[in-house]
N, C-alpha and C. Protein backbone atom coordinates (compact mmCIF):
# COMPACT_ATOMS: atom_id res chain seq x y z
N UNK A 1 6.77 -14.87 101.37
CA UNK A 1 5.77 -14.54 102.37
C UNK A 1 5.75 -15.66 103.41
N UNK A 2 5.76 -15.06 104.54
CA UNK A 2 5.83 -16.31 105.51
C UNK A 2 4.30 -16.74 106.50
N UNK A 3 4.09 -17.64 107.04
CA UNK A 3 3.00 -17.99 107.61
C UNK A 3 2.50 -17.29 108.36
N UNK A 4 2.83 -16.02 109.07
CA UNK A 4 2.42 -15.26 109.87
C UNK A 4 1.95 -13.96 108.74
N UNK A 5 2.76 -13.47 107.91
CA UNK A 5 2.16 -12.71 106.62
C UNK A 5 0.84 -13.30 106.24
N UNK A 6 0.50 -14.53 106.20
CA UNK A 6 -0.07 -15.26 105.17
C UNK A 6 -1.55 -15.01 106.26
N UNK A 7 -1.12 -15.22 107.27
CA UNK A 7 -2.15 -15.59 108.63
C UNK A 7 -3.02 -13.68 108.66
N UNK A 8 -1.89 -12.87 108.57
CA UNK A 8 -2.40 -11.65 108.61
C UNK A 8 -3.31 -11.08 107.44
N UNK A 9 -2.96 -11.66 106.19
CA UNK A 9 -3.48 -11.47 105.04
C UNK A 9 -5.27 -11.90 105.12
N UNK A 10 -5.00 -12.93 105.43
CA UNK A 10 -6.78 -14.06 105.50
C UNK A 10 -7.39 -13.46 106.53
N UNK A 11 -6.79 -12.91 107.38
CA UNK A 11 -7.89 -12.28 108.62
C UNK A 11 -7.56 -11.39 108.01
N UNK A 12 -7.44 -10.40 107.60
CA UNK A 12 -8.07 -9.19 106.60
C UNK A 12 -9.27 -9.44 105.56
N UNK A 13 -8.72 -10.27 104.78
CA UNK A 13 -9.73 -10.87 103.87
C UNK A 13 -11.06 -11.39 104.78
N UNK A 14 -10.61 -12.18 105.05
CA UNK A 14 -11.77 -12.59 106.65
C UNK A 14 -13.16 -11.38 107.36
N UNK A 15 -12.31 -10.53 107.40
CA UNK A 15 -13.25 -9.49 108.19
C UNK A 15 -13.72 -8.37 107.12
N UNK A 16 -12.94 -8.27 105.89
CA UNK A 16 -14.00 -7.46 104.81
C UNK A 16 -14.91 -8.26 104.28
N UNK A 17 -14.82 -9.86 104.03
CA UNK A 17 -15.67 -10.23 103.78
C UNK A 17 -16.69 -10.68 104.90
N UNK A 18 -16.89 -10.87 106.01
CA UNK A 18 -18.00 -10.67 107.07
C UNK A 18 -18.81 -8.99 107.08
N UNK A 19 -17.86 -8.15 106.60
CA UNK A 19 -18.19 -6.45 106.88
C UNK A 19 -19.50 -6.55 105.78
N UNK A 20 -19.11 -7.41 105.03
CA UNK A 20 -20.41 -7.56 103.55
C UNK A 20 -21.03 -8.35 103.50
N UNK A 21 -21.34 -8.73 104.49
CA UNK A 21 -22.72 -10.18 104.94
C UNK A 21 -23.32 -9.39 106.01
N UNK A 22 -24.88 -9.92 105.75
CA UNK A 22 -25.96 -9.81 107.03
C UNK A 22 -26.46 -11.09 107.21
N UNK A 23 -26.49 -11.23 108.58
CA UNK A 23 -27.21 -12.65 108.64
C UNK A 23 -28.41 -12.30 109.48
N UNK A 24 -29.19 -13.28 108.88
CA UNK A 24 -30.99 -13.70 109.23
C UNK A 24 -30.77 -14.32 109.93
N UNK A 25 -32.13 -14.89 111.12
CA UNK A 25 -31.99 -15.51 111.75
C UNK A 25 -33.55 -16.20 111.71
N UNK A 26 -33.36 -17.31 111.45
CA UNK A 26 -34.94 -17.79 111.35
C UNK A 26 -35.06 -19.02 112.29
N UNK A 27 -36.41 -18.62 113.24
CA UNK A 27 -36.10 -19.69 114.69
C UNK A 27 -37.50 -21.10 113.98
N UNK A 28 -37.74 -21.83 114.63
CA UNK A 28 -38.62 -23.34 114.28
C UNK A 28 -39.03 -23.56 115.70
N UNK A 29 -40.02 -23.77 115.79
CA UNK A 29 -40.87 -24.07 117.17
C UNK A 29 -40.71 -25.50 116.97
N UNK A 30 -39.76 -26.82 117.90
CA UNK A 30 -39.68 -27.40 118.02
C UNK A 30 -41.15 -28.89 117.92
N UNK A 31 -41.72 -28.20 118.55
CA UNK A 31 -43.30 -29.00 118.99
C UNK A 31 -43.99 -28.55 117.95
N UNK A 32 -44.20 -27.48 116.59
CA UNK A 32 -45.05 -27.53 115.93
C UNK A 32 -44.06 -27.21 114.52
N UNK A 33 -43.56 -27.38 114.50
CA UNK A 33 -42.55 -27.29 113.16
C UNK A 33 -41.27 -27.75 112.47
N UNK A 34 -41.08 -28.87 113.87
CA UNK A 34 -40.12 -29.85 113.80
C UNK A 34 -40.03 -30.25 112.24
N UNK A 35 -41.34 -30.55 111.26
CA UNK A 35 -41.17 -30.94 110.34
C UNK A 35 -40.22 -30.30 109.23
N UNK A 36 -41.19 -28.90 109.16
CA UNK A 36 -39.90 -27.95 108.50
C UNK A 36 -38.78 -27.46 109.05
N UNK A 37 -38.20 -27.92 110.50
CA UNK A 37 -36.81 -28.29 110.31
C UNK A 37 -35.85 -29.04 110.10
N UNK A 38 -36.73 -30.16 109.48
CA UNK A 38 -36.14 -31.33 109.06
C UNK A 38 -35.90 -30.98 107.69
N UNK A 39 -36.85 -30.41 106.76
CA UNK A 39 -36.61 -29.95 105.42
C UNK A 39 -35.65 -29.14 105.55
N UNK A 40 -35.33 -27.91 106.26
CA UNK A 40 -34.12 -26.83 106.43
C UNK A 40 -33.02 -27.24 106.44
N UNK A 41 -32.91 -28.60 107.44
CA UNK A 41 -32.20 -28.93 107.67
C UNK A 41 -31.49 -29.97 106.94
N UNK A 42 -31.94 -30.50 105.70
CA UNK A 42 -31.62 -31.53 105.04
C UNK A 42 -31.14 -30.60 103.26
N UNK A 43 -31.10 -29.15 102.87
CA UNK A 43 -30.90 -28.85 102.00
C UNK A 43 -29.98 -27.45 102.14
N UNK A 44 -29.83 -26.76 101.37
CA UNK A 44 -28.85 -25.46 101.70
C UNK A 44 -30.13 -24.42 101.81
N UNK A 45 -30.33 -24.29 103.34
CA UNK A 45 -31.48 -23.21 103.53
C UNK A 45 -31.07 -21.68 103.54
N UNK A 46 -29.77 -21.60 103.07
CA UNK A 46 -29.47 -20.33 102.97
C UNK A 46 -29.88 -19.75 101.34
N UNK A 47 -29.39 -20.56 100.29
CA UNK A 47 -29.21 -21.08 99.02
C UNK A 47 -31.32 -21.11 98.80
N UNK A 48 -31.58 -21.92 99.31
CA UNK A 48 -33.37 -21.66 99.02
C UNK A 48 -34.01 -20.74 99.16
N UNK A 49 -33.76 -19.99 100.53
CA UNK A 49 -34.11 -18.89 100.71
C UNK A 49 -33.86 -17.86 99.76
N UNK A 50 -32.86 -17.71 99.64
CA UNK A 50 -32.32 -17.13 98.26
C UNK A 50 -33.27 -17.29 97.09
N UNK A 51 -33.41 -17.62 96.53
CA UNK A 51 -34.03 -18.75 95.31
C UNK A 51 -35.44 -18.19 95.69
N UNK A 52 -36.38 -18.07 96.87
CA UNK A 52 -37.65 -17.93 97.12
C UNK A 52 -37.61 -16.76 96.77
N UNK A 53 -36.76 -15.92 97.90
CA UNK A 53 -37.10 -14.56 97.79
C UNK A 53 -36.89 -13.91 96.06
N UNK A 54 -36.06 -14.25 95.24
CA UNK A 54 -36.08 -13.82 94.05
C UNK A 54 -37.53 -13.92 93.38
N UNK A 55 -38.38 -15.42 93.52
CA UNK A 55 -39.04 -15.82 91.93
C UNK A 55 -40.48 -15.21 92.91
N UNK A 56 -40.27 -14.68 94.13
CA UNK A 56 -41.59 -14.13 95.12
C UNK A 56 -41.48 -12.73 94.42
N UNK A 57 -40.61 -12.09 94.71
CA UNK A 57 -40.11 -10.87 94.71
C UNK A 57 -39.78 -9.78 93.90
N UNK A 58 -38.78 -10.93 92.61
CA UNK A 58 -38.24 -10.14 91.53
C UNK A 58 -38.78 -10.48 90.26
N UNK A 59 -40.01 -11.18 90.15
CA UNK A 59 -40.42 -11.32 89.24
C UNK A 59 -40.93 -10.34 87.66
C-alpha cells in the first residue's frame, strides 16, 4: 500500500468518524465568567461534561 492509498484510507476513516460526532457549543461571558473558563479550560471539558450529564441524568 502506498502513501497516497494510505492518505485515501484515513480520510475515509476521517469523515465516518466526524459523520458520528455532534458537537456542542458552550460560549463564557468573558466579564462575568472568566472564572469558569479558567476551570474549562484547565481540565478535559468535553470528558466532564460527559461525566455530569450521566450521574445528573442517568441515575
Amino acid at each position: 500500500m502506498n502513501d497516497e492509498e494510505k492518505a485515501k484510507r484515513q480520510a475515509e476513516y476521517q469523515r465516518k468518524y466526524e459523520n458520528k460526532r455532534v458537537v456542542k457549543k458552550v460560549s463564557f461571558n468573558l466579564e462575568n465568567e472568566g472564572d469558569l473558563l479558567e476551570i474549562a479550560n484547565n481540565l478535559d471539558f468535553s470528558q466532564w461534561v460527559k461525566e455530569q450529564i450521566r450521574k445528573e441524568f442517568l441515575k
